[in-house]
N, C-alpha and C. Protein backbone atom coordinates (compact mmCIF):
# COMPACT_ATOMS: atom_id res chain seq x y z
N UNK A 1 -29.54 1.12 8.00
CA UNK A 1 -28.49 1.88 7.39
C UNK A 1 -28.92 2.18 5.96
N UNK A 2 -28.98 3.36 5.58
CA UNK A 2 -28.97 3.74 4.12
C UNK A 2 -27.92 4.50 3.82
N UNK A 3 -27.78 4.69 2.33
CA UNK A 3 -26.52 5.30 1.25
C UNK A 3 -27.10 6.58 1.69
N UNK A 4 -25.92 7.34 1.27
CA UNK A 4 -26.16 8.95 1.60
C UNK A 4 -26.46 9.53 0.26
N UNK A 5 -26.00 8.19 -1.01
CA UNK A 5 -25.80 8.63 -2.16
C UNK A 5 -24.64 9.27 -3.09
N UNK A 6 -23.41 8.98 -2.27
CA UNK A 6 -22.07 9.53 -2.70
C UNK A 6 -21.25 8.51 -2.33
N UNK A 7 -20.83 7.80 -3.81
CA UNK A 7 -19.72 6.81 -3.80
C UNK A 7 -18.57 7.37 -4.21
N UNK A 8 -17.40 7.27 -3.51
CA UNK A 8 -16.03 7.56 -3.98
C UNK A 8 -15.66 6.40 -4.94
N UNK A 9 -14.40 6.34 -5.97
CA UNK A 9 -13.45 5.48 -5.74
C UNK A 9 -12.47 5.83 -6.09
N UNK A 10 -11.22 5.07 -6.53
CA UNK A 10 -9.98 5.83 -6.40
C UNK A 10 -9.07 4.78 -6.42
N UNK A 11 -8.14 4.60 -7.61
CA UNK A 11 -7.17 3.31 -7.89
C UNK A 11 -6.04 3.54 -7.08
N UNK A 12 -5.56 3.06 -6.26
CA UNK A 12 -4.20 2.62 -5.69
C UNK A 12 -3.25 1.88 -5.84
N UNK A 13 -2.15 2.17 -5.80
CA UNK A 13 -0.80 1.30 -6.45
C UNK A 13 -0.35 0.92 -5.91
N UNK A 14 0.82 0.11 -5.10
CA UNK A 14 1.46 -0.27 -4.08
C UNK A 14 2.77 -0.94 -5.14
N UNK A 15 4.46 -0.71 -4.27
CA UNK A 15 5.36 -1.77 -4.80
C UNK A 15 6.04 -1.71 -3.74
N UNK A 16 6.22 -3.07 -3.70
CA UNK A 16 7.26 -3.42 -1.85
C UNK A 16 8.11 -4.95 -2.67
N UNK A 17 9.29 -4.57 -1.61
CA UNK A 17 10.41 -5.10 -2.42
C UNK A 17 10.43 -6.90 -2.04
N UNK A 18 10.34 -7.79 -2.92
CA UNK A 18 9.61 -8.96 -2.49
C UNK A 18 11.19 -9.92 -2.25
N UNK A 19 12.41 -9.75 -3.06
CA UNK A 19 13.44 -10.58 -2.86
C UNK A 19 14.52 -9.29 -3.77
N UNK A 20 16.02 -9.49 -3.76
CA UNK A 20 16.55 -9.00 -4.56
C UNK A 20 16.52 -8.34 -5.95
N UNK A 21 16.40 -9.07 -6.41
CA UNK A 21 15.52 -8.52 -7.56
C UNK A 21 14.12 -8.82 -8.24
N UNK A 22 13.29 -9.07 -7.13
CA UNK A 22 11.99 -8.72 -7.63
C UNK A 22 11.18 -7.84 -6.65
N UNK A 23 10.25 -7.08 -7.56
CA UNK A 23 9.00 -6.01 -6.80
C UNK A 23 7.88 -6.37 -6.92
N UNK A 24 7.28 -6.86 -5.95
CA UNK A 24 5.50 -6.89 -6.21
C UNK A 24 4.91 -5.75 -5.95
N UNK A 25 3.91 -5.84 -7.10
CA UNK A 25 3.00 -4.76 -8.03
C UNK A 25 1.53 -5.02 -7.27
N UNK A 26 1.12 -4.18 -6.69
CA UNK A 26 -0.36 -4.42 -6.49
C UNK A 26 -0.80 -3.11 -6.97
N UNK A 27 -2.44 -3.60 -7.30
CA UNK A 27 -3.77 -2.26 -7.59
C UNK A 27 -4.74 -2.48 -6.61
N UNK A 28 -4.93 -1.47 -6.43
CA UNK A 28 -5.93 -1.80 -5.54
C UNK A 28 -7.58 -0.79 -5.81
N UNK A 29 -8.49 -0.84 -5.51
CA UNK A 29 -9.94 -0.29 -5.75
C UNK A 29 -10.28 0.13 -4.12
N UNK A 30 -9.93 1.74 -4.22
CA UNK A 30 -10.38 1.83 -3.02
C UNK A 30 -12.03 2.35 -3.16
N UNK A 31 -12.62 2.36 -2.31
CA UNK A 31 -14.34 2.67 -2.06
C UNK A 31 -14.60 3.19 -0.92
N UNK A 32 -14.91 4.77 -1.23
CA UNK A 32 -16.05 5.74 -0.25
C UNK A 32 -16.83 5.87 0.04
N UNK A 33 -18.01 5.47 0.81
CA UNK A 33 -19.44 5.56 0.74
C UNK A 33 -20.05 6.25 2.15
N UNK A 34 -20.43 7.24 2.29
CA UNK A 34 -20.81 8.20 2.98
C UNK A 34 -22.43 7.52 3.49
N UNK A 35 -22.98 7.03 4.66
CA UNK A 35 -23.57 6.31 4.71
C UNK A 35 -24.42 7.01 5.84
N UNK A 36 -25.59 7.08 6.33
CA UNK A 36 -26.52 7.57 7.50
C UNK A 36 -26.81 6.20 8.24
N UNK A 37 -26.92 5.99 9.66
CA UNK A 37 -27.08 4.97 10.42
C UNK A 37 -28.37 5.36 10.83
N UNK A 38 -29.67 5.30 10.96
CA UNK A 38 -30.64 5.72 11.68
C UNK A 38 -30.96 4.60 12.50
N UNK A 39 -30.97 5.50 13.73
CA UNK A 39 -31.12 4.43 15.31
C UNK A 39 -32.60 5.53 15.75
N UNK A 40 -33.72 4.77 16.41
CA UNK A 40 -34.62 5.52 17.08
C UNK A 40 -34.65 7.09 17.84
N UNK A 41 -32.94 7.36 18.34
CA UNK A 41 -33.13 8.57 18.57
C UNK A 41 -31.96 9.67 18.16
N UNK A 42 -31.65 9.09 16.95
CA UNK A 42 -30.52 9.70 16.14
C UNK A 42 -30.33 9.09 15.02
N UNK A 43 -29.61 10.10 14.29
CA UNK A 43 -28.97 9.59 12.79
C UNK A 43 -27.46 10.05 12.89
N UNK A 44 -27.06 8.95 12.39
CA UNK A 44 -24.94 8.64 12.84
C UNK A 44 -25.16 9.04 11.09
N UNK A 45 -24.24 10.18 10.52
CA UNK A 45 -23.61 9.90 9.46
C UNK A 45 -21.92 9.57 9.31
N UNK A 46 -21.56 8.24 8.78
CA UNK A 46 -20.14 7.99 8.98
C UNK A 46 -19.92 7.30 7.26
N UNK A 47 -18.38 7.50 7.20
CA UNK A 47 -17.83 7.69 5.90
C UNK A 47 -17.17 6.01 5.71
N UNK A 48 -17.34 5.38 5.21
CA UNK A 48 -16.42 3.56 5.09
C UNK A 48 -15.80 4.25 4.08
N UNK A 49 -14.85 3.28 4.66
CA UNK A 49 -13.55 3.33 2.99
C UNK A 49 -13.06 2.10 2.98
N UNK A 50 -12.71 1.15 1.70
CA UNK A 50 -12.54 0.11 1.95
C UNK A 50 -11.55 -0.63 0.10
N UNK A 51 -10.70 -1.08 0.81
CA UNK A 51 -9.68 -1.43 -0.17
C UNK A 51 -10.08 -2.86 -0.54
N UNK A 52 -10.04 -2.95 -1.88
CA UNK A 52 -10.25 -4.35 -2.70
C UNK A 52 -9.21 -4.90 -3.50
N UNK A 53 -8.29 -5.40 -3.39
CA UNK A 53 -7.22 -6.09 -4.50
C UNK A 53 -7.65 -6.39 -5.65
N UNK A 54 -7.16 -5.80 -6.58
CA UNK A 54 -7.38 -5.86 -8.34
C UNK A 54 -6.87 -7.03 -8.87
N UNK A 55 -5.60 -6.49 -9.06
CA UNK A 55 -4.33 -7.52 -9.13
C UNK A 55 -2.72 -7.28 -8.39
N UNK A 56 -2.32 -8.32 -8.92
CA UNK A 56 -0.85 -8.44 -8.02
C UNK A 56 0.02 -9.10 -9.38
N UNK A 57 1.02 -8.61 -9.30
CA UNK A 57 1.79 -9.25 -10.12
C UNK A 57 3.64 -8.84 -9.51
N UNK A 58 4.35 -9.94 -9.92
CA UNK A 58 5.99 -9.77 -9.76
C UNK A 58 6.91 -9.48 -10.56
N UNK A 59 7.19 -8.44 -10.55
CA UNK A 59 8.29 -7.75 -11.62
C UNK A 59 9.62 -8.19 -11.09
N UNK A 60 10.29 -9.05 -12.07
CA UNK A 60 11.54 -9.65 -11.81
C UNK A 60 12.90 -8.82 -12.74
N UNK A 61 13.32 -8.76 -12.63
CA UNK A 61 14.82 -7.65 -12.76
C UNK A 61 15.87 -8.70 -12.91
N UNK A 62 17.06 -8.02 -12.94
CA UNK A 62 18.58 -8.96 -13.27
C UNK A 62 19.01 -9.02 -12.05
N UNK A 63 19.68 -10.39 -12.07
CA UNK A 63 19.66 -10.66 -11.17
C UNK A 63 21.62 -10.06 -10.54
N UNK A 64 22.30 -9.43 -9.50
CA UNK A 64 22.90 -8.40 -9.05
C UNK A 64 24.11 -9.51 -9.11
N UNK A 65 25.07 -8.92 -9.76
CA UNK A 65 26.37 -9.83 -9.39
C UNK A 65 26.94 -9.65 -8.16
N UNK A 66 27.29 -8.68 -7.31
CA UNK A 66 27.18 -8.95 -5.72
C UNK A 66 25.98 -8.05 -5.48
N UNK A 67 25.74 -7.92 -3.92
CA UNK A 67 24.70 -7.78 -2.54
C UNK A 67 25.62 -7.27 -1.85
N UNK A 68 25.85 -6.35 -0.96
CA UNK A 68 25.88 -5.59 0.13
C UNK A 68 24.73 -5.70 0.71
N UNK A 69 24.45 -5.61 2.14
CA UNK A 69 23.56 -5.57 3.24
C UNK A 69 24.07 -4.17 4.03
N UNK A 70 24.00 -3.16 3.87
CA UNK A 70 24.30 -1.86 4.34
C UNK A 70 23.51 -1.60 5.88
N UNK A 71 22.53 -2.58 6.04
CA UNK A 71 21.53 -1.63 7.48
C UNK A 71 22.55 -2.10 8.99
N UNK A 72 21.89 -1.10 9.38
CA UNK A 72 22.88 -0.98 10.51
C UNK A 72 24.40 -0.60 10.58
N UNK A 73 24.44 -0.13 9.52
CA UNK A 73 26.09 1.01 9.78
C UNK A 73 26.18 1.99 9.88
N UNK A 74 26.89 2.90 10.37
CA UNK A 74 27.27 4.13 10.42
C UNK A 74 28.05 4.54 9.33
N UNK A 75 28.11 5.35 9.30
CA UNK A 75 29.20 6.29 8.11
C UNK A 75 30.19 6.02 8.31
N UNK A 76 30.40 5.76 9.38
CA UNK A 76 32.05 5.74 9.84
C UNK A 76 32.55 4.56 9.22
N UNK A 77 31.58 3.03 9.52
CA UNK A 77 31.90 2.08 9.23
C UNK A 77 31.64 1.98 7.77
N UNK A 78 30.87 2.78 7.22
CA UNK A 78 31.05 2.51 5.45
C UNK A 78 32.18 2.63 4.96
N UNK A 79 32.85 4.35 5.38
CA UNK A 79 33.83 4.76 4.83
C UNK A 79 34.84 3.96 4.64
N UNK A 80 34.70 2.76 5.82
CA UNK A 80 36.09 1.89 6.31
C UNK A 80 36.10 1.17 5.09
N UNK A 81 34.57 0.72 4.57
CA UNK A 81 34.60 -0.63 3.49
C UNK A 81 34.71 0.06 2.31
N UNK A 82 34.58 0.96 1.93
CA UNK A 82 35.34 1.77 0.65
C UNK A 82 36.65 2.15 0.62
N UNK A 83 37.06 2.13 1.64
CA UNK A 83 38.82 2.65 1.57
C UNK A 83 39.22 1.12 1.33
């Protein structure tokens, strides 16, 4: 296998909701490398891409004087808990 000679990269962000009020923060390092496979009666050119974790960190917020759990209702049944 040899380089084709063309590296990508390309920072990625991610936030997914970890508890009520906190969000974890990731970065991530993604990597392109365009690569030739030479086998005896061909050459494969194929592209890797490949994600590396930077950092991670938890962004914590105030904490909510009530919580509602809303999934799984209909409209119908919201309307009921607001009237």
């Amino acid at each position: 296998m040899m380089t084709d000679g063309t590296v990508e990269t390309d920072l990625r962000t991610e936030f997914v909701e970890a508890e009520i009020n906190q969000t974890l923060h990731r970065i991530y390092l993604e990597v392109r490398c365009n690569v030739n496979i030479l086998t005896p009666y061909d050459t494969i050119s194929e592209t890797i891409t490949n994600q590396v974790l930077l950092t991670e960190g938890v962004i914590i917020g105030n904490i909510p004087d009530t919580y509602y759990n809303l999934e799984g209702l209909n409209n119908d049944q919201l309307m009921e808990m607001i009237e």
